[in-house]
N, C-alpha and C. Protein backbone atom coordinates (compact mmCIF):
# COMPACT_ATOMS: atom_id res chain seq x y z
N UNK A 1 -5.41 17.64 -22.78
CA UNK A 1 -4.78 16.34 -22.99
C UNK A 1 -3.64 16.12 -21.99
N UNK A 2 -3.20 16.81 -21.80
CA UNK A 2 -1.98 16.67 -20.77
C UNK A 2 -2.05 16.73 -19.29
N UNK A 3 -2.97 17.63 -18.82
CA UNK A 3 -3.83 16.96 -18.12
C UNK A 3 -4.49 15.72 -17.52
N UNK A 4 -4.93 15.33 -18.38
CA UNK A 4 -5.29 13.92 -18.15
C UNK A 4 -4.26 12.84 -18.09
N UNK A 5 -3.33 13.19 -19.01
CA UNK A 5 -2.22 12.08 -18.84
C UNK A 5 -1.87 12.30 -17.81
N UNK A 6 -1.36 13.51 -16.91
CA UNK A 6 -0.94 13.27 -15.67
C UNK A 6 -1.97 12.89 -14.62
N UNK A 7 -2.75 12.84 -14.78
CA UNK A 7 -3.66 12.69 -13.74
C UNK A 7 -3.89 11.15 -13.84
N UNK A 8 -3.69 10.74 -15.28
CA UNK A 8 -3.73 8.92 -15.77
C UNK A 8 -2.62 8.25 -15.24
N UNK A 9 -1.44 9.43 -15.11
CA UNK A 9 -0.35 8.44 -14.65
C UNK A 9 -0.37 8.60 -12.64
N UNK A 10 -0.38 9.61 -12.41
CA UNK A 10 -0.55 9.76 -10.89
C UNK A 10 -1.70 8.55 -10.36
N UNK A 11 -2.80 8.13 -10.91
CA UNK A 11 -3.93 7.02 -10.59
C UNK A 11 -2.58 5.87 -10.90
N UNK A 12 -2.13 5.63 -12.03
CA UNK A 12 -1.12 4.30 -11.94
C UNK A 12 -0.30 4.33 -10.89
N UNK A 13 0.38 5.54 -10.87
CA UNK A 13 1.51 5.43 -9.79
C UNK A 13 1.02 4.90 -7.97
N UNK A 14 -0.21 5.50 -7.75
CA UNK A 14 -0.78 5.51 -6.45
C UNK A 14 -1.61 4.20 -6.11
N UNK A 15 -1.69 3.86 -7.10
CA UNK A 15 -2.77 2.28 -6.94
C UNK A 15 -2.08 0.99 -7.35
N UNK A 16 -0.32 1.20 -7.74
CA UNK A 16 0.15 0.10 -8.28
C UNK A 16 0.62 -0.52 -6.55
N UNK A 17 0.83 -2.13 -6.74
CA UNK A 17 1.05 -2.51 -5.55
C UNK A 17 2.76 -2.66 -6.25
N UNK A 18 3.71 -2.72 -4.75
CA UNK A 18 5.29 -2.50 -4.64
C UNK A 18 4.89 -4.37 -5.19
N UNK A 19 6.44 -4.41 -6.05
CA UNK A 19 7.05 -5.72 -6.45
C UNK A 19 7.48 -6.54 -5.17
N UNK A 20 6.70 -7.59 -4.72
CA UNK A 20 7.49 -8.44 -4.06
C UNK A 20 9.22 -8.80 -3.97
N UNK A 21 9.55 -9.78 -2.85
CA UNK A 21 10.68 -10.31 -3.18
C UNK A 21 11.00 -10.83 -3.97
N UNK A 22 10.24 -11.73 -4.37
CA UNK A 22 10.23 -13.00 -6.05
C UNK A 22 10.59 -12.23 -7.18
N UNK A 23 9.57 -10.90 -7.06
CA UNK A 23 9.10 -10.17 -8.33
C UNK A 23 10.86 -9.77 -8.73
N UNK A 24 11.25 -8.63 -7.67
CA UNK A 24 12.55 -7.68 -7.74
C UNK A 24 13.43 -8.71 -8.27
N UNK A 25 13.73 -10.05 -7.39
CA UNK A 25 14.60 -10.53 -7.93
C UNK A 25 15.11 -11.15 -9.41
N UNK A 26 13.58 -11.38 -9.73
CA UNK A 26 13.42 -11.51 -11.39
C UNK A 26 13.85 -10.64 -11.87
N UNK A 27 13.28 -9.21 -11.49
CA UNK A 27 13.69 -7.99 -12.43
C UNK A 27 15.29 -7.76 -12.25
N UNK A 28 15.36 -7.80 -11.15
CA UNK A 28 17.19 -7.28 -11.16
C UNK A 28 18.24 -8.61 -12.28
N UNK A 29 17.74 -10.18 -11.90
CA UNK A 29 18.23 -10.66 -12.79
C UNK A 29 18.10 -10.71 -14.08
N UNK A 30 17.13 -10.58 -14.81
CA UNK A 30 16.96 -10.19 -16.21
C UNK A 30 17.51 -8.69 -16.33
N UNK A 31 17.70 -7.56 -15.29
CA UNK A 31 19.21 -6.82 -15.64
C UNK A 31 20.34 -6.96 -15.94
N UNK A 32 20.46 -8.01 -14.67
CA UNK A 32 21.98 -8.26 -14.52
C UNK A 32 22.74 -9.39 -15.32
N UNK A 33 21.73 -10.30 -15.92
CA UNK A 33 22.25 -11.39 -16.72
C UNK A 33 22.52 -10.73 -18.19
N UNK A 34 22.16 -10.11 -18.64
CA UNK A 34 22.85 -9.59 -20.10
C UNK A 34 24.13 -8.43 -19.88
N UNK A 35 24.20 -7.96 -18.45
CA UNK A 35 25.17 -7.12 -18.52
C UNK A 35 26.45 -8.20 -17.64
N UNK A 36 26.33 -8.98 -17.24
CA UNK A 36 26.89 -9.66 -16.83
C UNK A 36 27.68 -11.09 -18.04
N UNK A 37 26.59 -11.22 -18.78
CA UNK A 37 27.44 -12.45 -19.85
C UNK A 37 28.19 -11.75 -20.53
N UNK A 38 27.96 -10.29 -21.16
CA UNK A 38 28.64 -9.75 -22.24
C UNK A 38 29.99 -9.31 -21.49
N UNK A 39 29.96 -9.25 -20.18
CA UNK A 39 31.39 -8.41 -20.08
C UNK A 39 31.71 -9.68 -19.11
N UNK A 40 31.86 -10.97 -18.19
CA UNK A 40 31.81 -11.61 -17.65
C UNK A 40 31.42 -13.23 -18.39
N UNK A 41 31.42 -13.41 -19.68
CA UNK A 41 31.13 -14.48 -19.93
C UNK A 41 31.56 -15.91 -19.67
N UNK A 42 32.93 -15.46 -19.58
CA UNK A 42 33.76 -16.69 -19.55
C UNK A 42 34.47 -16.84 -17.78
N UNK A 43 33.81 -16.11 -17.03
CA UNK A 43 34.27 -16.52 -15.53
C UNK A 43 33.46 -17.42 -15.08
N UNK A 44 34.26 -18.00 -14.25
CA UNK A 44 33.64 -19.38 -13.87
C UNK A 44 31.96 -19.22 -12.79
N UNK A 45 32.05 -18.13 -12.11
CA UNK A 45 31.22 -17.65 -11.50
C UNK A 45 30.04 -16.64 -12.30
N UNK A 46 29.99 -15.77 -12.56
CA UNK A 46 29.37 -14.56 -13.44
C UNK A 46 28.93 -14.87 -14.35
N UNK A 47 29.54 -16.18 -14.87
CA UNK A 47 29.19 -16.84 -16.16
C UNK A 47 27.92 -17.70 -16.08
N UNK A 48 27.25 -18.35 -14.70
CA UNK A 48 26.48 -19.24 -14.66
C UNK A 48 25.04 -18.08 -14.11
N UNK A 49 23.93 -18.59 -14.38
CA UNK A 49 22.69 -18.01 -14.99
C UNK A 49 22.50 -17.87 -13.14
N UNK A 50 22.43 -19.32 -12.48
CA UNK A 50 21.95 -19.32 -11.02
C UNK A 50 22.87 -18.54 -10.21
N UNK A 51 23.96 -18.49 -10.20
CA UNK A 51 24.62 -17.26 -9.27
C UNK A 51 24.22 -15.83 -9.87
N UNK A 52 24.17 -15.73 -11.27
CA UNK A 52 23.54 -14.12 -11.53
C UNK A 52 22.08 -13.74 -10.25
N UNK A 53 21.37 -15.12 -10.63
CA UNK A 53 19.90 -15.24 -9.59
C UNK A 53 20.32 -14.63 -8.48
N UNK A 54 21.18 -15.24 -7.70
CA UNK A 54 21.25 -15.38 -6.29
C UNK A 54 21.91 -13.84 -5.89
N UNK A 55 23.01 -13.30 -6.99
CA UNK A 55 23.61 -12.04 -6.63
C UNK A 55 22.35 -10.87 -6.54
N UNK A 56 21.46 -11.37 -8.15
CA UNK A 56 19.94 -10.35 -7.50
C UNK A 56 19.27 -10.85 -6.43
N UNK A 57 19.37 -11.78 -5.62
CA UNK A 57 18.59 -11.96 -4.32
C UNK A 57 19.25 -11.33 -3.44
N UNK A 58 20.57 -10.78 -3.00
CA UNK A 58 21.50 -10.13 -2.50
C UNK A 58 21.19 -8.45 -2.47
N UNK A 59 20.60 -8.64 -3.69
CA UNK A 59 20.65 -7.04 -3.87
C UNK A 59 19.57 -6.29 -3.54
N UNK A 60 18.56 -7.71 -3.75
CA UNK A 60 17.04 -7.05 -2.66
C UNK A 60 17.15 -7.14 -1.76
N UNK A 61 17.32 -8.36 -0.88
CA UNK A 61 17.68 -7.64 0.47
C UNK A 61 18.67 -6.95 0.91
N UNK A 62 19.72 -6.63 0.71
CA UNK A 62 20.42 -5.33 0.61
C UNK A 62 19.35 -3.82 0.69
N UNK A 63 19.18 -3.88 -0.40
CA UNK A 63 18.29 -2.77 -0.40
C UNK A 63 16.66 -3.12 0.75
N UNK A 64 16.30 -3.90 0.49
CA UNK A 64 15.41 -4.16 1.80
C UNK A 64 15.61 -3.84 3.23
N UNK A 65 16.65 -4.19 3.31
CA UNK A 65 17.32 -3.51 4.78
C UNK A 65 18.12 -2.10 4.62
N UNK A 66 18.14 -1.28 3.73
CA UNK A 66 18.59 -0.13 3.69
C UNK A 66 16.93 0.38 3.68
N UNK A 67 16.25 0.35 2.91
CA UNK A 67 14.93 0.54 3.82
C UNK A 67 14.45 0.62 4.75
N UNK A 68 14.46 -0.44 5.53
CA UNK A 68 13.56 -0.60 6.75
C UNK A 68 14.77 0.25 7.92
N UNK A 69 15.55 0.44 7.49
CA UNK A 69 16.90 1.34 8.29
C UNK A 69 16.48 2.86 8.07
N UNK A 70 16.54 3.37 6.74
CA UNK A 70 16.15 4.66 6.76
C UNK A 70 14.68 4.73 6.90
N UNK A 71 13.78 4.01 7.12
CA UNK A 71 12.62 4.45 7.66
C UNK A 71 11.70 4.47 6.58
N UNK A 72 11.87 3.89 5.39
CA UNK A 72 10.74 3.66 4.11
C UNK A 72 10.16 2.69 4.29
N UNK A 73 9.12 2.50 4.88
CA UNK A 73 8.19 1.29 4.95
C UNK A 73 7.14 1.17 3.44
N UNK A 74 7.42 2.08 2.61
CA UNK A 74 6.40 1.81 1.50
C UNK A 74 6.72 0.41 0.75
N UNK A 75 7.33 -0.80 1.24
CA UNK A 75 7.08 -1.70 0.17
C UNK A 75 6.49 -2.95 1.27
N UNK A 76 6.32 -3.82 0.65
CA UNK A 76 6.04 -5.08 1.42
C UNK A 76 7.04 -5.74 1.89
N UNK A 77 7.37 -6.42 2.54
CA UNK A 77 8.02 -7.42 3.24
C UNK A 77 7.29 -8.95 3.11
């Protein structure tokens, strides 16, 4: 049995395609918007839903270009 699970998860891991730009930025903002209202609610900035967006668009390419710098080409562009 255990076995197989690893061998079930190594097939997921190797055949999943990398999250787009669109994708990451969704994901980082549905991070960053609940950790951001609860401790940041009432700033005039931190507080609004579309700058949370835009700070996760920041943070993918950030990290997008710390990529393509150290030499990880495994995602898409």
């Amino acid at each position: 049995m255990k076995c197989f699970c690893l061998v079930s998860f190594v097939i997921n891991v190797l055949y999943r395609s990398y999250a787009d730009q669109d994708q990451l930025q969704a994901i980082y903002s549905a991070y960053l918007q609940p950790v951001l209202s609860s401790s940041l609610k009432s700033h005039p900035v931190w507080g609004a839903v579309k700058n949370v967006h835009t700070l996760a668009g920041s943070m993918v390419s950030v990290y997008e270009q710390v990529c393509v710098q150290s030499g990880m080409f495994w995602f898409q562009l």
